[in-house]
PDB file of N, CA and C in Angstrom:
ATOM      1  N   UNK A   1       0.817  -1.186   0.000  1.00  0.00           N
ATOM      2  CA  UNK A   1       0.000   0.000   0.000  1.00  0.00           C
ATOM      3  C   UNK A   1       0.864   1.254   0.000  1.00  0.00           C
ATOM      4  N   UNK A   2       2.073   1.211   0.117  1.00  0.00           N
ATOM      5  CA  UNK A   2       2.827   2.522   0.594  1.00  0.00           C
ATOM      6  C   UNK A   2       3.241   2.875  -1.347  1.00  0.00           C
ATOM      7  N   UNK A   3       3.429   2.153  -2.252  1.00  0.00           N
ATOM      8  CA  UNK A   3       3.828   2.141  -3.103  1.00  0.00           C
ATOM      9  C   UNK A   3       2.565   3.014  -3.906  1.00  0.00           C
ATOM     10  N   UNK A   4       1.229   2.062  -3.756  1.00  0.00           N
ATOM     11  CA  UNK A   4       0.420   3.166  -4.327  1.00  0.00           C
ATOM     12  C   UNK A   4       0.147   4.660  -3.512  1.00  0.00           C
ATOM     13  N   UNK A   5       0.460   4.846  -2.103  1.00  0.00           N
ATOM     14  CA  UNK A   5       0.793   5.941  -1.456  1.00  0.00           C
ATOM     15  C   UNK A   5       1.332   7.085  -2.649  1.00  0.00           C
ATOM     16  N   UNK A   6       2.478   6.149  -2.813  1.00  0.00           N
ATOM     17  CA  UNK A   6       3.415   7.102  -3.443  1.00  0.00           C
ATOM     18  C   UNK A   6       3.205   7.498  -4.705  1.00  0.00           C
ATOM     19  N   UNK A   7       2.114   6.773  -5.671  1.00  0.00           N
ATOM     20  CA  UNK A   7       1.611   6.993  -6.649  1.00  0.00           C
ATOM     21  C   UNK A   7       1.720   6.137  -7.723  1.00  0.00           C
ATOM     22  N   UNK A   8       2.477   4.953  -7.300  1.00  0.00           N
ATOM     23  CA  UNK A   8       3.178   3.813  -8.290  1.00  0.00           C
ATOM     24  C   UNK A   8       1.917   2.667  -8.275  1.00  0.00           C
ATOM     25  N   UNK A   9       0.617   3.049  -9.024  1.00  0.00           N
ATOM     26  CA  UNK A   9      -0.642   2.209  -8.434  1.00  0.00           C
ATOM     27  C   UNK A   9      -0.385   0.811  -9.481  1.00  0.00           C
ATOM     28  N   UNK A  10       0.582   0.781 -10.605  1.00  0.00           N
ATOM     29  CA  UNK A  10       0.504  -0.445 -11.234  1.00  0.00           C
ATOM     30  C   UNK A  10       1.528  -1.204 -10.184  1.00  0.00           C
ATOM     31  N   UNK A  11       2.578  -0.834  -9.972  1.00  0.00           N
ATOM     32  CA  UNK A  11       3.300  -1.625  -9.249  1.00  0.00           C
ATOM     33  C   UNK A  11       2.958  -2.080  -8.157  1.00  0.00           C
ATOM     34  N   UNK A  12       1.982  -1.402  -7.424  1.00  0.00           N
ATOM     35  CA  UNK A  12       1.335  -1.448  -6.059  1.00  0.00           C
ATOM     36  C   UNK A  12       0.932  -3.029  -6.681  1.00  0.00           C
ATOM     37  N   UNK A  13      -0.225  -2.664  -7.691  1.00  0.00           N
ATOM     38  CA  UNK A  13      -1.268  -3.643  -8.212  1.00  0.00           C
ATOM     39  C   UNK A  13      -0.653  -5.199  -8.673  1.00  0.00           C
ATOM     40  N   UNK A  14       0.951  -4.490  -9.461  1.00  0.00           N
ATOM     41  CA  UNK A  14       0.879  -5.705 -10.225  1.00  0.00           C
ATOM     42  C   UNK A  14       1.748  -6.313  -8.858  1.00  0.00           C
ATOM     43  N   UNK A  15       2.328  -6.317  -7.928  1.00  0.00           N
ATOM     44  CA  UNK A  15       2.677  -7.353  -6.493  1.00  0.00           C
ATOM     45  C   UNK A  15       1.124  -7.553  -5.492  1.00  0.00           C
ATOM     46  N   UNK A  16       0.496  -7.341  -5.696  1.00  0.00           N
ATOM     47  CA  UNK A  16      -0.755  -7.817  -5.416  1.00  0.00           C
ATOM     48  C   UNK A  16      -1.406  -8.997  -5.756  1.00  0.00           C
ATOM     49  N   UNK A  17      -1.172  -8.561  -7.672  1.00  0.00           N
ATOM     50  CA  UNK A  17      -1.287  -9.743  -8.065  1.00  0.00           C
ATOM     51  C   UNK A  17      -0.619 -11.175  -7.993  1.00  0.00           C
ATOM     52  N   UNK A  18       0.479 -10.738  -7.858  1.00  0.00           N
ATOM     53  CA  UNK A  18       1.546 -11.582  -7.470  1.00  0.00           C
ATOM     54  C   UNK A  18       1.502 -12.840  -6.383  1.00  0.00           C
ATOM     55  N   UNK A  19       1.111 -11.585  -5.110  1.00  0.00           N
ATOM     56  CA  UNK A  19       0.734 -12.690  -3.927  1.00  0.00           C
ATOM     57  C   UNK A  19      -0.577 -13.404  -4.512  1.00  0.00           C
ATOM     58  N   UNK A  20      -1.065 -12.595  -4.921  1.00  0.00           N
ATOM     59  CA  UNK A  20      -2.555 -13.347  -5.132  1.00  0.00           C
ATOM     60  C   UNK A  20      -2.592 -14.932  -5.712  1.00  0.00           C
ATOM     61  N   UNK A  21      -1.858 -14.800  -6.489  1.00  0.00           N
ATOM     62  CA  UNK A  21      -1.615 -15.622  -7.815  1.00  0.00           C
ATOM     63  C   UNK A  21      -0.857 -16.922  -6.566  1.00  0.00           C
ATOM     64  N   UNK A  22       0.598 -16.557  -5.884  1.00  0.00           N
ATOM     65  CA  UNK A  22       0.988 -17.693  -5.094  1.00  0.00           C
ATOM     66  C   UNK A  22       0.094 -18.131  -4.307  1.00  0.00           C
ATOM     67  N   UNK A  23      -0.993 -17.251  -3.511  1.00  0.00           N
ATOM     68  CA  UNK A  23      -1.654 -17.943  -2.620  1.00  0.00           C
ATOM     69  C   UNK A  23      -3.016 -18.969  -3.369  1.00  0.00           C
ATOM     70  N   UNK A  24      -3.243 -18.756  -4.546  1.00  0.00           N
ATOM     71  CA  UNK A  24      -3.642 -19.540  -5.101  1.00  0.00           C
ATOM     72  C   UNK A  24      -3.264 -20.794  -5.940  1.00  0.00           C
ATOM     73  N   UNK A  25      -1.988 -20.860  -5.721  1.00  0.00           N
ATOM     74  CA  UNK A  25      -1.405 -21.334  -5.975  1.00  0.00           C
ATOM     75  C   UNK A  25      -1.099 -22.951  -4.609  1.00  0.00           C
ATOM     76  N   UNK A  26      -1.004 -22.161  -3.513  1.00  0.00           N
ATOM     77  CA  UNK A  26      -1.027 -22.659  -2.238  1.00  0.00           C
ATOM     78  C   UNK A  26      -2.197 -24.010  -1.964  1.00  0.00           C
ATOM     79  N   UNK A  27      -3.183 -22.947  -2.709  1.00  0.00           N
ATOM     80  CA  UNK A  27      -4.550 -23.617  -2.651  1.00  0.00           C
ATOM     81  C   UNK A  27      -4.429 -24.887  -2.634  1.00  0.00           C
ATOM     82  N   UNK A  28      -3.775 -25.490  -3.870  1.00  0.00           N
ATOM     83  CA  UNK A  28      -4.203 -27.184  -4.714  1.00  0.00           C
ATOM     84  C   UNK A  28      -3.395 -27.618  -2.864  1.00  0.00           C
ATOM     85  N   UNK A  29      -2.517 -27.227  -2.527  1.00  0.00           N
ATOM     86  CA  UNK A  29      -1.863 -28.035  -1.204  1.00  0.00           C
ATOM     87  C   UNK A  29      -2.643 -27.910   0.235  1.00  0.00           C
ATOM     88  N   UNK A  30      -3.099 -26.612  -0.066  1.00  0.00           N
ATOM     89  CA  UNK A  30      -4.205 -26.919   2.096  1.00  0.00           C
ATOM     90  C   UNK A  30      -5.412 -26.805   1.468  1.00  0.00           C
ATOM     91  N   UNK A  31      -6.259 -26.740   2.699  1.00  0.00           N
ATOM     92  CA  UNK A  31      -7.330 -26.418   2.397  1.00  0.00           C
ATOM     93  C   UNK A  31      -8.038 -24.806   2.783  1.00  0.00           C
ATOM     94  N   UNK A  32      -9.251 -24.693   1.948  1.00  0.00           N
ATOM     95  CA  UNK A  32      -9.789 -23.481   1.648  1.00  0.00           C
ATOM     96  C   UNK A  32      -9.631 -22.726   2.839  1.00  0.00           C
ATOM     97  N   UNK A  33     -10.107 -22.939   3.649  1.00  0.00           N
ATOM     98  CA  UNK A  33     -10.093 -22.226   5.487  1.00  0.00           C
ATOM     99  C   UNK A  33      -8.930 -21.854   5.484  1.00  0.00           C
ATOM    100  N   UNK A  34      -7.825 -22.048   5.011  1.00  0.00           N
ATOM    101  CA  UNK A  34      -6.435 -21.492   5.375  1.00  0.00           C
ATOM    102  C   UNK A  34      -5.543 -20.539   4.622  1.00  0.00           C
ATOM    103  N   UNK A  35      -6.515 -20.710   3.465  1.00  0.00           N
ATOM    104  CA  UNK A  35      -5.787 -19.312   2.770  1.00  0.00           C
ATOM    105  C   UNK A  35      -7.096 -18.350   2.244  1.00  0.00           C
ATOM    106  N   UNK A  36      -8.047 -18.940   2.309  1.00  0.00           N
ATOM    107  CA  UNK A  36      -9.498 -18.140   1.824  1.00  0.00           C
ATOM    108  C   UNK A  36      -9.099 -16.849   2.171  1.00  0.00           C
ATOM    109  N   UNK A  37      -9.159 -16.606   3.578  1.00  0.00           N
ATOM    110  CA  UNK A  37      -9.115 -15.259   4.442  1.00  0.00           C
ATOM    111  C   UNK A  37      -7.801 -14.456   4.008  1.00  0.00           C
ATOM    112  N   UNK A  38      -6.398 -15.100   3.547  1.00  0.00           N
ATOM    113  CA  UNK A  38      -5.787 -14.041   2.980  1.00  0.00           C
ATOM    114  C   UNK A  38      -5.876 -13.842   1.397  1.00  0.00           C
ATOM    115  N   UNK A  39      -6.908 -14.756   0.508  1.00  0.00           N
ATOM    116  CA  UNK A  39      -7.232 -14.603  -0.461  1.00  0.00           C
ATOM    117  C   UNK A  39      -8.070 -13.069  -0.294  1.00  0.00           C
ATOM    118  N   UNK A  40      -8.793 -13.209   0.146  1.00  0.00           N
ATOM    119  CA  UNK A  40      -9.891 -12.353  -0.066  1.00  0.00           C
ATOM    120  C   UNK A  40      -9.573 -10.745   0.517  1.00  0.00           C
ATOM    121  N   UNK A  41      -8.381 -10.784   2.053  1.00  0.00           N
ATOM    122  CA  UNK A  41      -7.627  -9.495   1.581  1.00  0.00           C
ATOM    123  C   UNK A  41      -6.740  -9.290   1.048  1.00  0.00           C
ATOM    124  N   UNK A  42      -6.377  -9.867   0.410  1.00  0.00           N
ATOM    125  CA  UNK A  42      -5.112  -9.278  -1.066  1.00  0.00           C
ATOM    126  C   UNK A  42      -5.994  -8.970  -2.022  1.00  0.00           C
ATOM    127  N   UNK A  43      -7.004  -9.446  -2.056  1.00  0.00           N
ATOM    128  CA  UNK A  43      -8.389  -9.187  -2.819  1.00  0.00           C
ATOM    129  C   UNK A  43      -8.917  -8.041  -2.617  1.00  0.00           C
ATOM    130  N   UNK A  44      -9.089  -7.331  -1.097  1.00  0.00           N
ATOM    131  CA  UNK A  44      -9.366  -6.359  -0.669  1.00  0.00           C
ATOM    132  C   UNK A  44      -8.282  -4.958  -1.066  1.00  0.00           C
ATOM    133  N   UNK A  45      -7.009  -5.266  -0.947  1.00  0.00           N
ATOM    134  CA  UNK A  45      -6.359  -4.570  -0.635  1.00  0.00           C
ATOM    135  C   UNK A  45      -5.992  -4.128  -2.258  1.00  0.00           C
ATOM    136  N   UNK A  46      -5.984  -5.242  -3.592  1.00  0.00           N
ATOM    137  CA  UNK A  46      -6.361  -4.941  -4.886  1.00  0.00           C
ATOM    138  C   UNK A  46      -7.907  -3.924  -5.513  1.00  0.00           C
ATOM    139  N   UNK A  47      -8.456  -4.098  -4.585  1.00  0.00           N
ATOM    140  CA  UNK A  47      -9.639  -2.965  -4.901  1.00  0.00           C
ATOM    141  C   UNK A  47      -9.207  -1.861  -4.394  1.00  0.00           C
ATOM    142  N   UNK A  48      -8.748  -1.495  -3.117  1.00  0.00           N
ATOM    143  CA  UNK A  48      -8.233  -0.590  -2.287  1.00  0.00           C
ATOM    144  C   UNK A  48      -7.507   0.319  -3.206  1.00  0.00           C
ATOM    145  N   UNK A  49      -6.776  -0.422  -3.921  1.00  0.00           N
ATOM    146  CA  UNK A  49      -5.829   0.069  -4.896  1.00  0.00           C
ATOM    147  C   UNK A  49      -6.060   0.795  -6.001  1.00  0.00           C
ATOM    148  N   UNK A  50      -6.871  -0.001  -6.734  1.00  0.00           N
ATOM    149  CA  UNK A  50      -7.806   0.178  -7.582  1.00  0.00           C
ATOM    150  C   UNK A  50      -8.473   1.604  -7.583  1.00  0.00           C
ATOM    151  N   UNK A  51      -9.148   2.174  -6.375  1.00  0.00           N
ATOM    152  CA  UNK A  51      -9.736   2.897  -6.369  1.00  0.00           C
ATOM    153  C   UNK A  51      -9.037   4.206  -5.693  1.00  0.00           C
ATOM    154  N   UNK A  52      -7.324   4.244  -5.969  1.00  0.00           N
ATOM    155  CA  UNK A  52      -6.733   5.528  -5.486  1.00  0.00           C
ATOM    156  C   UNK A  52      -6.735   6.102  -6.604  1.00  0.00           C
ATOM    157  N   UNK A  53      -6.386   5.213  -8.457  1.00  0.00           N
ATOM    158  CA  UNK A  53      -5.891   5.644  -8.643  1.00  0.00           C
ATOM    159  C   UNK A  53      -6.494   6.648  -9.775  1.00  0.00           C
ATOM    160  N   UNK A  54      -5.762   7.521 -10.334  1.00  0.00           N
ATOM    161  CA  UNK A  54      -6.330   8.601 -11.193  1.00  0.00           C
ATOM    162  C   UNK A  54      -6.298   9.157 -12.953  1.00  0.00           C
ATOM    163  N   UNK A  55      -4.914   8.221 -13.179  1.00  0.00           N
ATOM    164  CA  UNK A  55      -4.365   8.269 -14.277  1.00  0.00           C
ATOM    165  C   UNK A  55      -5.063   6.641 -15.262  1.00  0.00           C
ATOM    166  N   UNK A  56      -5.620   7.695 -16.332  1.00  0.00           N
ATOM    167  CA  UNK A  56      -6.335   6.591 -17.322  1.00  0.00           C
ATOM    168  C   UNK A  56      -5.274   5.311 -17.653  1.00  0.00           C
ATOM    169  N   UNK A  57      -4.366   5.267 -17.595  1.00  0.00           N
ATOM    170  CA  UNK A  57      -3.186   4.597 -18.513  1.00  0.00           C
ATOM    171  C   UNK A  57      -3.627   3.192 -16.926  1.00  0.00           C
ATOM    172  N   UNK A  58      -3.206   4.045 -15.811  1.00  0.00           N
ATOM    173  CA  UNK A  58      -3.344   2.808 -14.660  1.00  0.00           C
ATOM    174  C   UNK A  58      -5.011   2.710 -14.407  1.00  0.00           C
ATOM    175  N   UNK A  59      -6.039   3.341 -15.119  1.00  0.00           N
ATOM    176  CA  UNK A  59      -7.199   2.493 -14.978  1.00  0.00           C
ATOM    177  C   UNK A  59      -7.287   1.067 -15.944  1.00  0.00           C
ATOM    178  N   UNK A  60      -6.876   1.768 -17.174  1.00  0.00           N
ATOM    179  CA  UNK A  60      -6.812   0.475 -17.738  1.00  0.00           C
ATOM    180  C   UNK A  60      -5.818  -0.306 -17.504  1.00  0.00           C
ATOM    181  N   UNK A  61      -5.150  -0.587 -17.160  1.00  0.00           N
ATOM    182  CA  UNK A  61      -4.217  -1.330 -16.765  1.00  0.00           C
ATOM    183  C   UNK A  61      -4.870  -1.938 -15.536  1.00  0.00           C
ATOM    184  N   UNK A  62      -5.541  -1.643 -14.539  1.00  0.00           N
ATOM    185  CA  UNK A  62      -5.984  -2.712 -13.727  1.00  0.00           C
ATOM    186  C   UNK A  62      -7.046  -3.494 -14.399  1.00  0.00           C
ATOM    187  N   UNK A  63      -7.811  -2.752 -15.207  1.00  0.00           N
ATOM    188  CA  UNK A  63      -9.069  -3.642 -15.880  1.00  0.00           C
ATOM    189  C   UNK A  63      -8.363  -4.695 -16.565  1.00  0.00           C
ATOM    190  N   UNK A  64      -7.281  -4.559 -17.578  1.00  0.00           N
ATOM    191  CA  UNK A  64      -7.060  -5.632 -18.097  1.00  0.00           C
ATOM    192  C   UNK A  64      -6.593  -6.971 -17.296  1.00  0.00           C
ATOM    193  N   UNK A  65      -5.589  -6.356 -15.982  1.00  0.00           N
ATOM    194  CA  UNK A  65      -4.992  -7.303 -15.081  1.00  0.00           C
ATOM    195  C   UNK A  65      -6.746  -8.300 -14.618  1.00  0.00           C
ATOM    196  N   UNK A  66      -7.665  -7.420 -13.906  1.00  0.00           N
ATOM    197  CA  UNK A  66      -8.611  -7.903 -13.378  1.00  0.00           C
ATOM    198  C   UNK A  66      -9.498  -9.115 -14.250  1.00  0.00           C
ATOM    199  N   UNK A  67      -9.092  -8.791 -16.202  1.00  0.00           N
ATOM    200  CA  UNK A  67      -9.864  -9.624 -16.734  1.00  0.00           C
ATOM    201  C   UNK A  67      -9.190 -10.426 -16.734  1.00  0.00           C
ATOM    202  N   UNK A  68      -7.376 -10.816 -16.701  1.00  0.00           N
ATOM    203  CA  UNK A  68      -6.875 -11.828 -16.682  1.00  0.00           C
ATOM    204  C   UNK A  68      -7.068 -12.672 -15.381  1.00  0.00           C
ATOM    205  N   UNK A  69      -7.264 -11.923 -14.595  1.00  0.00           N
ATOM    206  CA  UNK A  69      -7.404 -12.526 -12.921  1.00  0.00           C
ATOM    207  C   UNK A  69      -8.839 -13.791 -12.790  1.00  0.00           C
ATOM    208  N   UNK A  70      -9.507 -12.919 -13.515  1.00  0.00           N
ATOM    209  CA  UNK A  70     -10.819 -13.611 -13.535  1.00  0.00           C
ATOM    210  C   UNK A  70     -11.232 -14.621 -14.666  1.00  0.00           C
ATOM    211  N   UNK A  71     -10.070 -14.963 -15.174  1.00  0.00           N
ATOM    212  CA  UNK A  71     -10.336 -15.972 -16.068  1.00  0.00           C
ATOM    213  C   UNK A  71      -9.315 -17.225 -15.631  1.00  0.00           C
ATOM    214  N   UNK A  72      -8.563 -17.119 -14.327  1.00  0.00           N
ATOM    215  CA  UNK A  72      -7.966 -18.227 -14.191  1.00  0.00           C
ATOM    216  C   UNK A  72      -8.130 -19.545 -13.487  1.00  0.00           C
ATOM    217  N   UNK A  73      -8.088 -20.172 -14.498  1.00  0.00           N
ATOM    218  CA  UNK A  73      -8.448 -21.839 -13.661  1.00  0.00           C
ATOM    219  C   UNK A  73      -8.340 -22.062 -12.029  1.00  0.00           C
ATOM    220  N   UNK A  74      -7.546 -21.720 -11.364  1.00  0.00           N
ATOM    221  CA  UNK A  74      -7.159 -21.767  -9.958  1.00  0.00           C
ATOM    222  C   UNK A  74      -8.072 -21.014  -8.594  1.00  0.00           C
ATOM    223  N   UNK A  75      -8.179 -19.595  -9.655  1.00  0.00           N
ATOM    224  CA  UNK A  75      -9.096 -18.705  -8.888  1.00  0.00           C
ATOM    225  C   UNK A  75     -10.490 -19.469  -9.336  1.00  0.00           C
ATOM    226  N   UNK A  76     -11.077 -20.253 -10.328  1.00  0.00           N
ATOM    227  CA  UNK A  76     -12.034 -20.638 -10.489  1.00  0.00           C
ATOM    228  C   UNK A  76     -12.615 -22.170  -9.934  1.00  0.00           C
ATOM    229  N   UNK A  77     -11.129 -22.640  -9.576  1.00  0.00           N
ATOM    230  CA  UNK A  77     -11.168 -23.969  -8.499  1.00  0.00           C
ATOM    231  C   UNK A  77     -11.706 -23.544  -6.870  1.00  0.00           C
ATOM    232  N   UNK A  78     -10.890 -22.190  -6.550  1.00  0.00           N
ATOM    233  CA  UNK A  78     -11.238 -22.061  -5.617  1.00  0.00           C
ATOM    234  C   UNK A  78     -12.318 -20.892  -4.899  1.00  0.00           C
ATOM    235  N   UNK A  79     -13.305 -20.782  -5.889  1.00  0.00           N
ATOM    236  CA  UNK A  79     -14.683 -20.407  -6.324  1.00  0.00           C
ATOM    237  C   UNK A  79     -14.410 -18.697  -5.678  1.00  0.00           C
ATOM    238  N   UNK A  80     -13.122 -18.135  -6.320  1.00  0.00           N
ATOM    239  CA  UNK A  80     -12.925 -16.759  -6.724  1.00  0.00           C
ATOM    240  C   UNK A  80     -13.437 -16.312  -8.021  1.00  0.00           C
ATOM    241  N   UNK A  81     -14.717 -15.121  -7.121  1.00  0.00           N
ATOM    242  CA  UNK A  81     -15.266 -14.845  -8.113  1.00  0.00           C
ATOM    243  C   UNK A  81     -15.021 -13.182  -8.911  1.00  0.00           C
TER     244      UNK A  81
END
């Protein structure tokens, strides 16, 4: 969060995605109860983000990240919607 602070909202975004992506990744090995809850705030904290920022270039740039997000097998195993 300090990164989009500073105004760097793709970079903020795109290590967001990042964790996001390992902890779903995590998934296929525990179960849901154990990473759900930090799924869903890195999830949080990607909207959070989302909505500092001001420059068209980083709106679209999260939309496209968000359509890739939402089309992945893993997030769709583990009924991220």
């Amino acid at each position: 969060m300090q990164r989009a602070g500073q105004g760097h909202i793709r970079l903020a975004f795109s290590e967001l995605e990042l964790l996001y992506r390992k902890l779903l990744d995590l998934f296929e090995f525990q179960g849901e109860c154990e990473i759900s809850d930090e799924a869903e705030y890195c999830l949080d904290l990607m909207s959070e983000v989302a909505s500092k920022n001001m420059l068209q270039i980083d709106k679209e740039y999260i939309f496209k990240r968000c359509l890739v997000l939402s089309d992945l097998e893993d997030g769709k195993d583990y009924c991220a919607d």
